[in-house]
Each structure stands twice: as C-alpha cells, then as structure tokens.
N, C-alpha and C. Protein backbone atom coordinates (compact mmCIF):
# COMPACT_ATOMS: atom_id res chain seq x y z
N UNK A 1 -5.33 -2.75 -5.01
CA UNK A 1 -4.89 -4.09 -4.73
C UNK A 1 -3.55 -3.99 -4.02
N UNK A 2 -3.55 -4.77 -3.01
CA UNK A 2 -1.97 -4.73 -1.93
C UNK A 2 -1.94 -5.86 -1.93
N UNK A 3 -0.39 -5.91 -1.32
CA UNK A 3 0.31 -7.07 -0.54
C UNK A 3 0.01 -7.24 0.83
N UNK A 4 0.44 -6.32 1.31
CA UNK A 4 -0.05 -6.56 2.76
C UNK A 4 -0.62 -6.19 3.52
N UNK A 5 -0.77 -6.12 5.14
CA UNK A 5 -1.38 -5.44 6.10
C UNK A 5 -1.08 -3.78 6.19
N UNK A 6 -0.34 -3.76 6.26
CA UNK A 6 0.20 -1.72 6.43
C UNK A 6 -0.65 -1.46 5.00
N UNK A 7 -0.19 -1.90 4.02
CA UNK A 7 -0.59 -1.13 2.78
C UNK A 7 -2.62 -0.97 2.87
N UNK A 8 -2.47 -2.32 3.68
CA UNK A 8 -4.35 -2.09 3.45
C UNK A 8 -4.43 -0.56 4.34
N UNK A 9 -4.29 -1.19 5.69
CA UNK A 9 -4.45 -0.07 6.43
C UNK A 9 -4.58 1.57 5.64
N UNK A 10 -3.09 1.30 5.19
CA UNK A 10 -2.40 2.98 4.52
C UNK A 10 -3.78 3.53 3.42
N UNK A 11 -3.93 2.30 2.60
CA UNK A 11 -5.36 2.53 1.71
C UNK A 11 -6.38 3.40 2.12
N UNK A 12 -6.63 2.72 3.18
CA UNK A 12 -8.08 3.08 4.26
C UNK A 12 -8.09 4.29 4.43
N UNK A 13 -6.85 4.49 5.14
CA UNK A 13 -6.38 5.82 5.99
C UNK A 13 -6.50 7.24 4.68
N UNK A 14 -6.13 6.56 3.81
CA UNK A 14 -5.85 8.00 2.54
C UNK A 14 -6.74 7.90 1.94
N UNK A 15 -7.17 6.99 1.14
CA UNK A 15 -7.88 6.99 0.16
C UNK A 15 -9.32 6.25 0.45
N UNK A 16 -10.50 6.72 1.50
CA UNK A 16 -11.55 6.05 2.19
C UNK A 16 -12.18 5.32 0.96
N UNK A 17 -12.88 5.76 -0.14
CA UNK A 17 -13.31 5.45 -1.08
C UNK A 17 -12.89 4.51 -2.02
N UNK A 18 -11.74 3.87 -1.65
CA UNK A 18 -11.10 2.95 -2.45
C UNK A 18 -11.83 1.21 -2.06
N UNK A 19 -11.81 0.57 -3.35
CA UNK A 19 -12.37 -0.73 -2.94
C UNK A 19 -10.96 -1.68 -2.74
N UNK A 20 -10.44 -2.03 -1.40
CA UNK A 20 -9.67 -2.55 -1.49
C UNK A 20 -9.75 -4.48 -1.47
N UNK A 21 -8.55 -4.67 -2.18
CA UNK A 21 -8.18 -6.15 -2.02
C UNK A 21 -7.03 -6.50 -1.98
N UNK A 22 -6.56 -7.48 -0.50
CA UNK A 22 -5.20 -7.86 -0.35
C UNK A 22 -5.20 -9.32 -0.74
N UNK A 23 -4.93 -9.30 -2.38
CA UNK A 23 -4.47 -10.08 -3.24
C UNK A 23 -3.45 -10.65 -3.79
N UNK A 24 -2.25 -9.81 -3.42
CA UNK A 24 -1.25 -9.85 -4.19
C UNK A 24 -0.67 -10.66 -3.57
N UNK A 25 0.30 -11.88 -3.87
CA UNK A 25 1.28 -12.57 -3.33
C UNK A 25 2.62 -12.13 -3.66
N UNK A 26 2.76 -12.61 -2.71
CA UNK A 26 4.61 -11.55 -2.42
C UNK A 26 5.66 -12.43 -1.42
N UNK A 27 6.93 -11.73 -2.21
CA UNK A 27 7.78 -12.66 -1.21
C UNK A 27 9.00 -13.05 -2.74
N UNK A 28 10.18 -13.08 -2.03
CA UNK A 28 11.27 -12.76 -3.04
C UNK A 28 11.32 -14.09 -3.95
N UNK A 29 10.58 -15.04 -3.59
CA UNK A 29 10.56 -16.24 -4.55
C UNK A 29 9.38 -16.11 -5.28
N UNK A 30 8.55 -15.53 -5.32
CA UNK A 30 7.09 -15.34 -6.14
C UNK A 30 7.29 -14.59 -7.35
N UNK A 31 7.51 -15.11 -8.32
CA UNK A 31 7.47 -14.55 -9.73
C UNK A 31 6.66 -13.45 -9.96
N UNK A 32 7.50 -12.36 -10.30
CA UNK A 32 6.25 -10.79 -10.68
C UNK A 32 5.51 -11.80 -11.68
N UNK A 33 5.47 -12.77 -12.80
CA UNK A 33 4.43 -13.04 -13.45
C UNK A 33 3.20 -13.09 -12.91
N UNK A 34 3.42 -14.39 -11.74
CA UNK A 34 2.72 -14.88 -10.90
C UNK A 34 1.96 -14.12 -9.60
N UNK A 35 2.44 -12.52 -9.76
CA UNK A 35 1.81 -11.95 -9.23
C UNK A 35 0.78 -10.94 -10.38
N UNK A 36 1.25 -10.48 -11.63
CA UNK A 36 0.36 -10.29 -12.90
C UNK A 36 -0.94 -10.66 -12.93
N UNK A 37 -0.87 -12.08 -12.95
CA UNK A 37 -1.86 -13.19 -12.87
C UNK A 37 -2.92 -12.90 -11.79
N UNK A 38 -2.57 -13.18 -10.89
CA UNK A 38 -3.49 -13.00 -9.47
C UNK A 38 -4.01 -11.52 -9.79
N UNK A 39 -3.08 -9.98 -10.15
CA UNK A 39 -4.06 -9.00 -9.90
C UNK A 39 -5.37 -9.13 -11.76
N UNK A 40 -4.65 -9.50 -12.78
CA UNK A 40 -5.51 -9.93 -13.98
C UNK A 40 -6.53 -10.65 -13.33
N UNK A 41 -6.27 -11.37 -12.80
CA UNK A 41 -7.72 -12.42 -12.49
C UNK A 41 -8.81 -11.27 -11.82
N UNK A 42 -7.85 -10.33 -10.95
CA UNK A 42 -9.25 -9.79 -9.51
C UNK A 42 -9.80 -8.63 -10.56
N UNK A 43 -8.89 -8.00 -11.54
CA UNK A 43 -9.63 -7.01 -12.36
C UNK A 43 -10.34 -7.71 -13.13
N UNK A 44 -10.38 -8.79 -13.53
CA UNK A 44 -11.60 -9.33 -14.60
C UNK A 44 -12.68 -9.79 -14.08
N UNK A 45 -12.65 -10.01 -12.18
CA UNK A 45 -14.20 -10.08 -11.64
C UNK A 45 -14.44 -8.91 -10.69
N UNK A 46 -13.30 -7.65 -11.33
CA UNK A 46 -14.23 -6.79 -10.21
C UNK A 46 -15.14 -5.86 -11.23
N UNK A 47 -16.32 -5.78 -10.21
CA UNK A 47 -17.21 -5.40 -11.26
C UNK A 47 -17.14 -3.53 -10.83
N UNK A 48 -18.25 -2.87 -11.60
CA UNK A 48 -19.09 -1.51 -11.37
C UNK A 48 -17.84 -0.31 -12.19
N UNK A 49 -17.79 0.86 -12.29
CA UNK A 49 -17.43 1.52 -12.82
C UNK A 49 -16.28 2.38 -12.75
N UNK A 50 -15.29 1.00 -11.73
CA UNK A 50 -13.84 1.65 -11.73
C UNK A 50 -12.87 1.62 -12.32
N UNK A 51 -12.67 2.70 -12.57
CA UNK A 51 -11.54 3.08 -13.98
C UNK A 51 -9.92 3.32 -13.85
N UNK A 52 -9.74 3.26 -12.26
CA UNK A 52 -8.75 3.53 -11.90
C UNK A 52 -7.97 2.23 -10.91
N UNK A 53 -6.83 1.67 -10.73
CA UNK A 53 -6.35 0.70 -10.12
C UNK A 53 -5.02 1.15 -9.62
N UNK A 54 -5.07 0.85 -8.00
CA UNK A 54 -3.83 1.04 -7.72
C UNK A 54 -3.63 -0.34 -6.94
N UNK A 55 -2.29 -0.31 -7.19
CA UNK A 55 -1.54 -1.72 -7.02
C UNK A 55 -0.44 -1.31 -6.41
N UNK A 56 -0.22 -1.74 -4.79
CA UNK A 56 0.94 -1.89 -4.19
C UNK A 56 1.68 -3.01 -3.54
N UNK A 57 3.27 -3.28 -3.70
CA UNK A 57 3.46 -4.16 -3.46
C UNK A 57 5.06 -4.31 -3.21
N UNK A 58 6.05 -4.76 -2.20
CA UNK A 58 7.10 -4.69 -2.27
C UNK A 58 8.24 -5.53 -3.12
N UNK A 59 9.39 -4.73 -3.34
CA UNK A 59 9.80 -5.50 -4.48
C UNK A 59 10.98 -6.67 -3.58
N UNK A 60 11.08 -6.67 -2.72
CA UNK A 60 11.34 -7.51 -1.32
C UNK A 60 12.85 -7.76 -1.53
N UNK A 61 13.51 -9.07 -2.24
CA UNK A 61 14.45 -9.15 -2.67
C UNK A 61 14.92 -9.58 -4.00
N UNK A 62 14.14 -8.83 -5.03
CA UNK A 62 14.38 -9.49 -6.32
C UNK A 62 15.71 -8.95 -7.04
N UNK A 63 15.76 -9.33 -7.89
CA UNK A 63 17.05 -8.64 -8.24
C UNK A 63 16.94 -7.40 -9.17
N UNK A 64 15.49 -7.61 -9.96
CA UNK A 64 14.81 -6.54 -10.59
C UNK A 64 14.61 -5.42 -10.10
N UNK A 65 14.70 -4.35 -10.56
CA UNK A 65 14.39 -2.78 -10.09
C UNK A 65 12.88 -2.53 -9.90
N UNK A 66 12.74 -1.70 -8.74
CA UNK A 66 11.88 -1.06 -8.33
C UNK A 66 10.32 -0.56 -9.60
N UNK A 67 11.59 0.08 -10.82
CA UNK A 67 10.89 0.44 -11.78
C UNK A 67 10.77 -0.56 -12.82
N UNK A 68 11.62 -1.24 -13.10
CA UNK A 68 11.45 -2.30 -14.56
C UNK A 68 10.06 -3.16 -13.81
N UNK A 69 9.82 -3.50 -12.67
CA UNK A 69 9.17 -4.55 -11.84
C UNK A 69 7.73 -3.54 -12.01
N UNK A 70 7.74 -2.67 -12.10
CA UNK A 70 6.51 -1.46 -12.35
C UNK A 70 5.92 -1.55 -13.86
N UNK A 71 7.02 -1.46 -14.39
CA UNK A 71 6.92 -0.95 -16.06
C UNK A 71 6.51 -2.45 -16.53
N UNK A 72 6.63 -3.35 -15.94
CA UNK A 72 6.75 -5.10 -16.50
C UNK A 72 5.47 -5.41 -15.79
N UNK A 73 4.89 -4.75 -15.09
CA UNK A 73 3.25 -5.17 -14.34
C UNK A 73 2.64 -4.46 -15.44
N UNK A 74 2.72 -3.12 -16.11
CA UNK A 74 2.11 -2.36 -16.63
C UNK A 74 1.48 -2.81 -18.07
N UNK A 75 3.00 -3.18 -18.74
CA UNK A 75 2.93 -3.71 -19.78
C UNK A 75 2.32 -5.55 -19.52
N UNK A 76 2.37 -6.06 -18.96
CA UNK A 76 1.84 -7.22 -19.15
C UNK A 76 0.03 -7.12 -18.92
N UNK A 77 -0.24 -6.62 -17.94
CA UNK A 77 -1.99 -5.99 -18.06
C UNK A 77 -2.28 -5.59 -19.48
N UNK A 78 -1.69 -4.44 -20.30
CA UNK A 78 -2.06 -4.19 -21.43
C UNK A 78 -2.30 -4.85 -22.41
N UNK A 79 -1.11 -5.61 -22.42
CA UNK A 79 -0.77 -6.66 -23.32
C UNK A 79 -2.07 -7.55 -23.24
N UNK A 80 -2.43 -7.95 -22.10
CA UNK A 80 -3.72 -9.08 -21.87
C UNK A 80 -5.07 -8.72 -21.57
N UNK A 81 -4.95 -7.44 -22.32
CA UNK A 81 -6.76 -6.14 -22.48
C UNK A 81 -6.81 -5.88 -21.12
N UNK A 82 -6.00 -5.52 -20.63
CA UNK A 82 -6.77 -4.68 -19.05
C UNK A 82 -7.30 -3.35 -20.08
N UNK A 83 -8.34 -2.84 -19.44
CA UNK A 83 -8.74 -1.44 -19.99
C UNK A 83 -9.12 -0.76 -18.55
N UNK A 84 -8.64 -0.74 -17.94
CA UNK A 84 -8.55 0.35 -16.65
C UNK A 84 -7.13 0.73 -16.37
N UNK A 85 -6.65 2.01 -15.82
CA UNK A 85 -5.78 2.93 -15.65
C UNK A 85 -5.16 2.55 -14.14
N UNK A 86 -4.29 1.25 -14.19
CA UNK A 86 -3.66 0.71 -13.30
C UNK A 86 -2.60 1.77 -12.96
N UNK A 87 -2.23 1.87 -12.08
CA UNK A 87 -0.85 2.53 -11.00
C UNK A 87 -0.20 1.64 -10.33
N UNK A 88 0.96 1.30 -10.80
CA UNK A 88 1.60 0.47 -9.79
C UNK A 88 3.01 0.44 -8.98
N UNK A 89 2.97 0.62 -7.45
CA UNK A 89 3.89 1.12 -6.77
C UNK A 89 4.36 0.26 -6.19
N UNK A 90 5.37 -0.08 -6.39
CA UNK A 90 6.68 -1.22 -6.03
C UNK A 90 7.59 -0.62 -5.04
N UNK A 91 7.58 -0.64 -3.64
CA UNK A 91 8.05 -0.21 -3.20
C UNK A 91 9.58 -0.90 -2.75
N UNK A 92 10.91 0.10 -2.62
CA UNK A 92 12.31 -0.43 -2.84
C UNK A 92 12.71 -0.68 -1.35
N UNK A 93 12.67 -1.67 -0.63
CA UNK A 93 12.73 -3.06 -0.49
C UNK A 93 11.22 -3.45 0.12
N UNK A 94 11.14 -2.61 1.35
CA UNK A 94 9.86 -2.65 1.37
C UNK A 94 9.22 -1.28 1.58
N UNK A 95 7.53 -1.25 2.18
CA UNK A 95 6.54 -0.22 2.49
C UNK A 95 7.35 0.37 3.22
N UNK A 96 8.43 0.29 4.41
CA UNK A 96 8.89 0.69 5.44
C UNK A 96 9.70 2.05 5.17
N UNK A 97 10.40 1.35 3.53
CA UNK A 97 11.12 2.06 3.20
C UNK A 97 10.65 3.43 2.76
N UNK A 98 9.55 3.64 2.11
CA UNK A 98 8.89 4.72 2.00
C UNK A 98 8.73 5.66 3.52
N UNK A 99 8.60 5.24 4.46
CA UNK A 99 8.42 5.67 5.96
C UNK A 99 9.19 6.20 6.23
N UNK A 100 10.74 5.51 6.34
CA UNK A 100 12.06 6.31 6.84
C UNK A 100 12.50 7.07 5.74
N UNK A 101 12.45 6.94 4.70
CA UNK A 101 12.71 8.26 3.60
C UNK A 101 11.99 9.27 3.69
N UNK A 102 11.44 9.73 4.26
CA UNK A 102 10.81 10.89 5.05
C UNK A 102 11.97 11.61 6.02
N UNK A 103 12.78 11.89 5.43
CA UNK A 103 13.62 12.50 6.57
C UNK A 103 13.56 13.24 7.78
N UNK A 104 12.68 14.25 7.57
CA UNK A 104 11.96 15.08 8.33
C UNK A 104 11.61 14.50 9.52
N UNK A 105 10.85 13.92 8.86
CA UNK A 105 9.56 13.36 9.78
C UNK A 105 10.62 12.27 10.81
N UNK A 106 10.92 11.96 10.07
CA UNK A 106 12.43 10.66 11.45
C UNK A 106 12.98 11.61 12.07
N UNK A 107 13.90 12.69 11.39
CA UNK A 107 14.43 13.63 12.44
C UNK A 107 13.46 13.87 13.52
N UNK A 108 12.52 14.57 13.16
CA UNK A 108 10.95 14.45 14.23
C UNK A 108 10.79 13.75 15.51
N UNK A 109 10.71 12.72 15.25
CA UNK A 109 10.33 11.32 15.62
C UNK A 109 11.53 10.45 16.38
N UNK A 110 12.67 10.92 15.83
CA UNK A 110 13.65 9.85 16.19
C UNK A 110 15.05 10.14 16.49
N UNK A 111 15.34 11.59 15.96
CA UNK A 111 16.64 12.22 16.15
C UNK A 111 16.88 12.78 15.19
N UNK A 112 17.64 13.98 15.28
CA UNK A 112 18.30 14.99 14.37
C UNK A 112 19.42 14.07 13.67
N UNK A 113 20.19 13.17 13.95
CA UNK A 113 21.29 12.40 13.27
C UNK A 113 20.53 11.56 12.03
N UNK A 114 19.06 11.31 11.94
CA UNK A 114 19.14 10.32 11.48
C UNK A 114 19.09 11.02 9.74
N UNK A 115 19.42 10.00 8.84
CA UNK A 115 19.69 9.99 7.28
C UNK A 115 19.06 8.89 6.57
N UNK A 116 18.07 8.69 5.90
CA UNK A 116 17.95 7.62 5.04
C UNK A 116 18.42 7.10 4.14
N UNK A 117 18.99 5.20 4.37
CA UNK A 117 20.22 4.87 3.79
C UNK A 117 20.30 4.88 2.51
N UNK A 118 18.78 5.02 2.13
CA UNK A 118 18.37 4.50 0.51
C UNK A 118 17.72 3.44 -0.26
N UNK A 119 17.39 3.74 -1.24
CA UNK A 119 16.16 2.63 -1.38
C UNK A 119 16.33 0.88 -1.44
N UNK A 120 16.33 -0.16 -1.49
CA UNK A 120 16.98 -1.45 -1.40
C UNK A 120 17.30 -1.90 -0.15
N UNK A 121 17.35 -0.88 1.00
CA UNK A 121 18.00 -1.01 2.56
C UNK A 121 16.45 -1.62 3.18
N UNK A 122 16.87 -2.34 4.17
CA UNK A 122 16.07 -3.28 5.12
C UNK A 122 14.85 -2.01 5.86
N UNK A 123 14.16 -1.52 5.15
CA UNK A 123 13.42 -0.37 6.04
C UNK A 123 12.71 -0.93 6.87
N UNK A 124 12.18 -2.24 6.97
CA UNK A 124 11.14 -2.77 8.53
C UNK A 124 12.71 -3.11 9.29
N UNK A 125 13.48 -3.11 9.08
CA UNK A 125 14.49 -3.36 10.17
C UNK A 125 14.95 -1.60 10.80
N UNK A 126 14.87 -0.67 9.81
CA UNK A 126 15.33 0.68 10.34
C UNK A 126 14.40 1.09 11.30
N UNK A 127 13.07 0.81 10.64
CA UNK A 127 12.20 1.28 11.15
C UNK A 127 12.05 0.71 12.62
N UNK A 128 12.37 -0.37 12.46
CA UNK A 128 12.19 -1.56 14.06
C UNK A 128 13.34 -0.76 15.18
N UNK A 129 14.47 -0.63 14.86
CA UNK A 129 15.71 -0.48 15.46
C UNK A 129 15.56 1.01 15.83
N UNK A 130 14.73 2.37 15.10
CA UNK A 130 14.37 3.75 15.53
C UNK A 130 13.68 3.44 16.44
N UNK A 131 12.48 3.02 16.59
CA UNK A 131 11.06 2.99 17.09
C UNK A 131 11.71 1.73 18.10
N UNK A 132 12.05 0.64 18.13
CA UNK A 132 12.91 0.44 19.76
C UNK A 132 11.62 -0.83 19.64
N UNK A 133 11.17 -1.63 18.38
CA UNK A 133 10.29 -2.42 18.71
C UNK A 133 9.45 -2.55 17.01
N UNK A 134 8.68 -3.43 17.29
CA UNK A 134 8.06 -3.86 16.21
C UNK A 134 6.53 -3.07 16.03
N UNK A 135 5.96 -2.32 15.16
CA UNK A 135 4.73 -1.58 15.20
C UNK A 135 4.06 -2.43 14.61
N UNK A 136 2.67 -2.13 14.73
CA UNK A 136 1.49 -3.16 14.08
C UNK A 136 1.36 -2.57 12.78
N UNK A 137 0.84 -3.46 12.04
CA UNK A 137 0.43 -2.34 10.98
C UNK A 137 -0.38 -1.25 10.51
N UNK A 138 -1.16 -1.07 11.63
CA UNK A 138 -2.28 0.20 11.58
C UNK A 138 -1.25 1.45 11.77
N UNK A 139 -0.16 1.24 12.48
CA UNK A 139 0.56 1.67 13.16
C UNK A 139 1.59 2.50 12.09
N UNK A 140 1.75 1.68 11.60
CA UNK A 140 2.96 2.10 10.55
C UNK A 140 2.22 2.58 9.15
N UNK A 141 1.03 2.18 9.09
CA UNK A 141 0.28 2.89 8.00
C UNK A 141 0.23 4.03 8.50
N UNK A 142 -0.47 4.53 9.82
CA UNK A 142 -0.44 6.06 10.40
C UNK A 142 0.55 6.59 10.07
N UNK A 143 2.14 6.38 10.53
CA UNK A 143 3.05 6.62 10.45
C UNK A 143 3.67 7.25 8.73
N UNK A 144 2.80 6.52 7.52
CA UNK A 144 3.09 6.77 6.15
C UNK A 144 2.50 7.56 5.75
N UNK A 145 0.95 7.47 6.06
CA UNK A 145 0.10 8.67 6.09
C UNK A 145 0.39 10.03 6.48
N UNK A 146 1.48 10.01 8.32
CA UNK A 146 2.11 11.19 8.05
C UNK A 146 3.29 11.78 7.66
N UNK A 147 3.76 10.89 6.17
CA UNK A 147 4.73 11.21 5.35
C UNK A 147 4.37 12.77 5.23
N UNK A 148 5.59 13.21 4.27
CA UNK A 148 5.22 14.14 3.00
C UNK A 148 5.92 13.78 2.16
N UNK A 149 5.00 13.41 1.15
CA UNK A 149 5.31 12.31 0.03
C UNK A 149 6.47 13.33 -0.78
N UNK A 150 6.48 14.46 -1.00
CA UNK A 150 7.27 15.44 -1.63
C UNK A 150 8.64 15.38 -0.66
N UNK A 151 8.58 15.23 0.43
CA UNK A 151 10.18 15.16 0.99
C UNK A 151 10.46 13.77 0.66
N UNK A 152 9.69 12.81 1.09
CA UNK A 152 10.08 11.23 1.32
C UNK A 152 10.57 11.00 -0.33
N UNK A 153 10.12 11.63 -1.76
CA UNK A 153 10.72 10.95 -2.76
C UNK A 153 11.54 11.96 -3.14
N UNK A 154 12.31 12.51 -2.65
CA UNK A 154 13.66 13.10 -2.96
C UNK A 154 14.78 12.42 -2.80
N UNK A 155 14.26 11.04 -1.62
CA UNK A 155 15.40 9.88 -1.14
C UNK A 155 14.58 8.38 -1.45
N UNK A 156 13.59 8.28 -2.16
CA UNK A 156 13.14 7.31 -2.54
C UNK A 156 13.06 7.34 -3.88
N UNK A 157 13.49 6.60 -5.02
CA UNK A 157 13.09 6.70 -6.25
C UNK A 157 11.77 6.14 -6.25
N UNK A 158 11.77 4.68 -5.58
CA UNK A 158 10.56 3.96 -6.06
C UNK A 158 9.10 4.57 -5.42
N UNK A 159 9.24 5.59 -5.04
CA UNK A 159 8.40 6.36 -4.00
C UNK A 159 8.06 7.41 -5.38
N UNK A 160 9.09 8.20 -5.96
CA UNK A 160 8.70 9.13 -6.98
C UNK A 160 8.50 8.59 -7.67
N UNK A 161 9.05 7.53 -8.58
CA UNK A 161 8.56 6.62 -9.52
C UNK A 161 6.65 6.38 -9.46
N UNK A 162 6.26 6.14 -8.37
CA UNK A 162 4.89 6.08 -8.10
C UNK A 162 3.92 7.20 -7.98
N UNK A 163 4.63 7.80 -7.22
CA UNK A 163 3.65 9.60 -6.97
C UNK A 163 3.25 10.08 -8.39
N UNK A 164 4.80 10.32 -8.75
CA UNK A 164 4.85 10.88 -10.04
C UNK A 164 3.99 10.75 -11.46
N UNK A 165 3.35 9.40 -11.08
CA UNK A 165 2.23 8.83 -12.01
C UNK A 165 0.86 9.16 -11.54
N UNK A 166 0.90 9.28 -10.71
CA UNK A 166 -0.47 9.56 -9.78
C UNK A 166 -1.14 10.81 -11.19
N UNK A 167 -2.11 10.78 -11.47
CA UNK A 167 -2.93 11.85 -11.84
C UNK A 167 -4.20 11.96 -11.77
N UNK A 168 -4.54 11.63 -10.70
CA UNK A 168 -6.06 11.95 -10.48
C UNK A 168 -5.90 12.63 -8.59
N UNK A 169 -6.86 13.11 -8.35
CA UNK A 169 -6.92 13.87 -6.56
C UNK A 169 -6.67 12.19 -5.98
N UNK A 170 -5.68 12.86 -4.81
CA UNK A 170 -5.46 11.85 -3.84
C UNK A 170 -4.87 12.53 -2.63
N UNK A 171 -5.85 12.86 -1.48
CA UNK A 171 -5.70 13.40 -0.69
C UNK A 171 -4.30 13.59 0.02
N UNK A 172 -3.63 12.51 0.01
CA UNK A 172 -2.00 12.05 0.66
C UNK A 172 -0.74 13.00 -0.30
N UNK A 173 -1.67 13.15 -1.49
CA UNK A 173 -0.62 13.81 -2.46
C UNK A 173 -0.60 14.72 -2.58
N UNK A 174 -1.85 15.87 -2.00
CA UNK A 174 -2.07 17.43 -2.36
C UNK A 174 -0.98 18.05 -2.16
N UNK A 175 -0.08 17.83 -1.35
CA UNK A 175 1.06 18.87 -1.10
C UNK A 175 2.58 18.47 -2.31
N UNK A 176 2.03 17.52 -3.13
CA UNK A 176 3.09 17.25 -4.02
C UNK A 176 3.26 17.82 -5.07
C-alpha cells in the first residue's frame, strides 16, 4: 500500500509480485489516524493468502518522527486484529529523500561535491535543483531502484528504520 505515484512505480520496479494499492492519503494535514483507517479498511477486503504488507508513505511535514509515525501505524493495526506482517516505511520528508541519500550514486549522477543534507530536508526540491528539472515518477522510481539501500541508510534513518525490518527476500535489498 503507497501514497503515491513514484512509490507505485518503485513497487513495480522491485518487487513485480506485489499486489499493489495507492490508498494511502497523505499530506501534512491528514492525521496518521486517518491514514490507519484507510490502510485497516483495504487489509480487511483484501482477500487470498497474503501474509505480508508493505506500507509506504511520506511523513511530509508532521511534527512526528519518521519512526514514532512507523511504530504508531504498527501498533494501531495490532491493536484492531490486523493478523498480517505489515512493514511500514515512512519516509523523512519525502520518497526523494531516500534518492539523494544515496551518496554515491548523486556523486555519480550529479557531482563529486554533492553531500546529503539529511533526513527532514526538502528531497523533491534537492532532487529538482541536481537533475535541473522536475522527473516523472517512473523516473524517479528508476532512479530509487538504482539506490544501494546499504549506502543510502547510513544517511537516512527513516530509510534504515525500514530496511532494517525487512525480513523476507526482496530483490532491492540483497546487497544489504
């Protein structure tokens, strides 16, 4: 389950086998409750024998952390009988930000000077102002896909915060 366009994309791109749904409402006035709700509702009509849920979504401008905003999706599913093995990745401010915390890969791409400012920083604006323009989102999902999730969360918490839970094969993660 995502928020938005890149994240569907990013889904597609990594994880083919995934049943996706861009469900989630988002946006710095939308109550994490009120986003609880919406993914509770789609797990109680999705049907067949999936045991596993990943949930992405940016934590945009709340004042809440990356992780309490994780740990507070987690616990409220439980609390209200989810019985599937939700994952949920809150990314710190947005998806973008996961992109330019890839250091490497920007040096790569964009210059040896560059540094990622850290998690909470405007990453669709870094990302806009490197790249000299606005990417689509197929675009910038490619672009995450060719993270390496093992460099990118050395400067992302909310990036390790998420990997780090991961325990099942996920092609994007083998090198982690």
């Amino acid at each position: 389950m995502v928020e938005g366009h890149t994240e569907t994309h990013f889904m597609k791109a990594t994880y083919p086998r995934a049943v996706i749904q861009r469900c989630i409402p988002n946006g710095a006035s939308v109550a994490v409750d009120r986003i609880v709700e919406e993914i509770f509702d789609r797990l109680e009509v999705l049907g067949g024998d999936i045991s596993r849920v990943i949930v992405l979504f940016d934590r945009e401008g709340r004042c809440e952390s990356a992780k309490y905003i994780s740990e507070y999706v987690i616990d409220k599913l439980k609390n209200a009988g989810c019985k599937r093995k939700v994952y949920v990745g809150v990314s710190d401010r947005e998806i973008e930000n996961w992109i330019v915390s890839d250091n490497n890969l920007m040096r790569e791409r964009y210059g040896a000077g560059y540094n990622y400012p850290g998690d909470g920083t405007n990453g669709k604006a870094i990302l806009k102002a490197l790249h000299g323009g606005d990417q689509a989102p197929g675009e910038k999902a490619r672009l995450l896909k060719s993270c390496s999730p093992a460099a990118a969360k050395l400067n992302s918490p909310s990036l390790a915060l998420f990997v780090e839970k991961i325990d099942f094969a996920w092609p994007w993660l083998e090198e982690v």
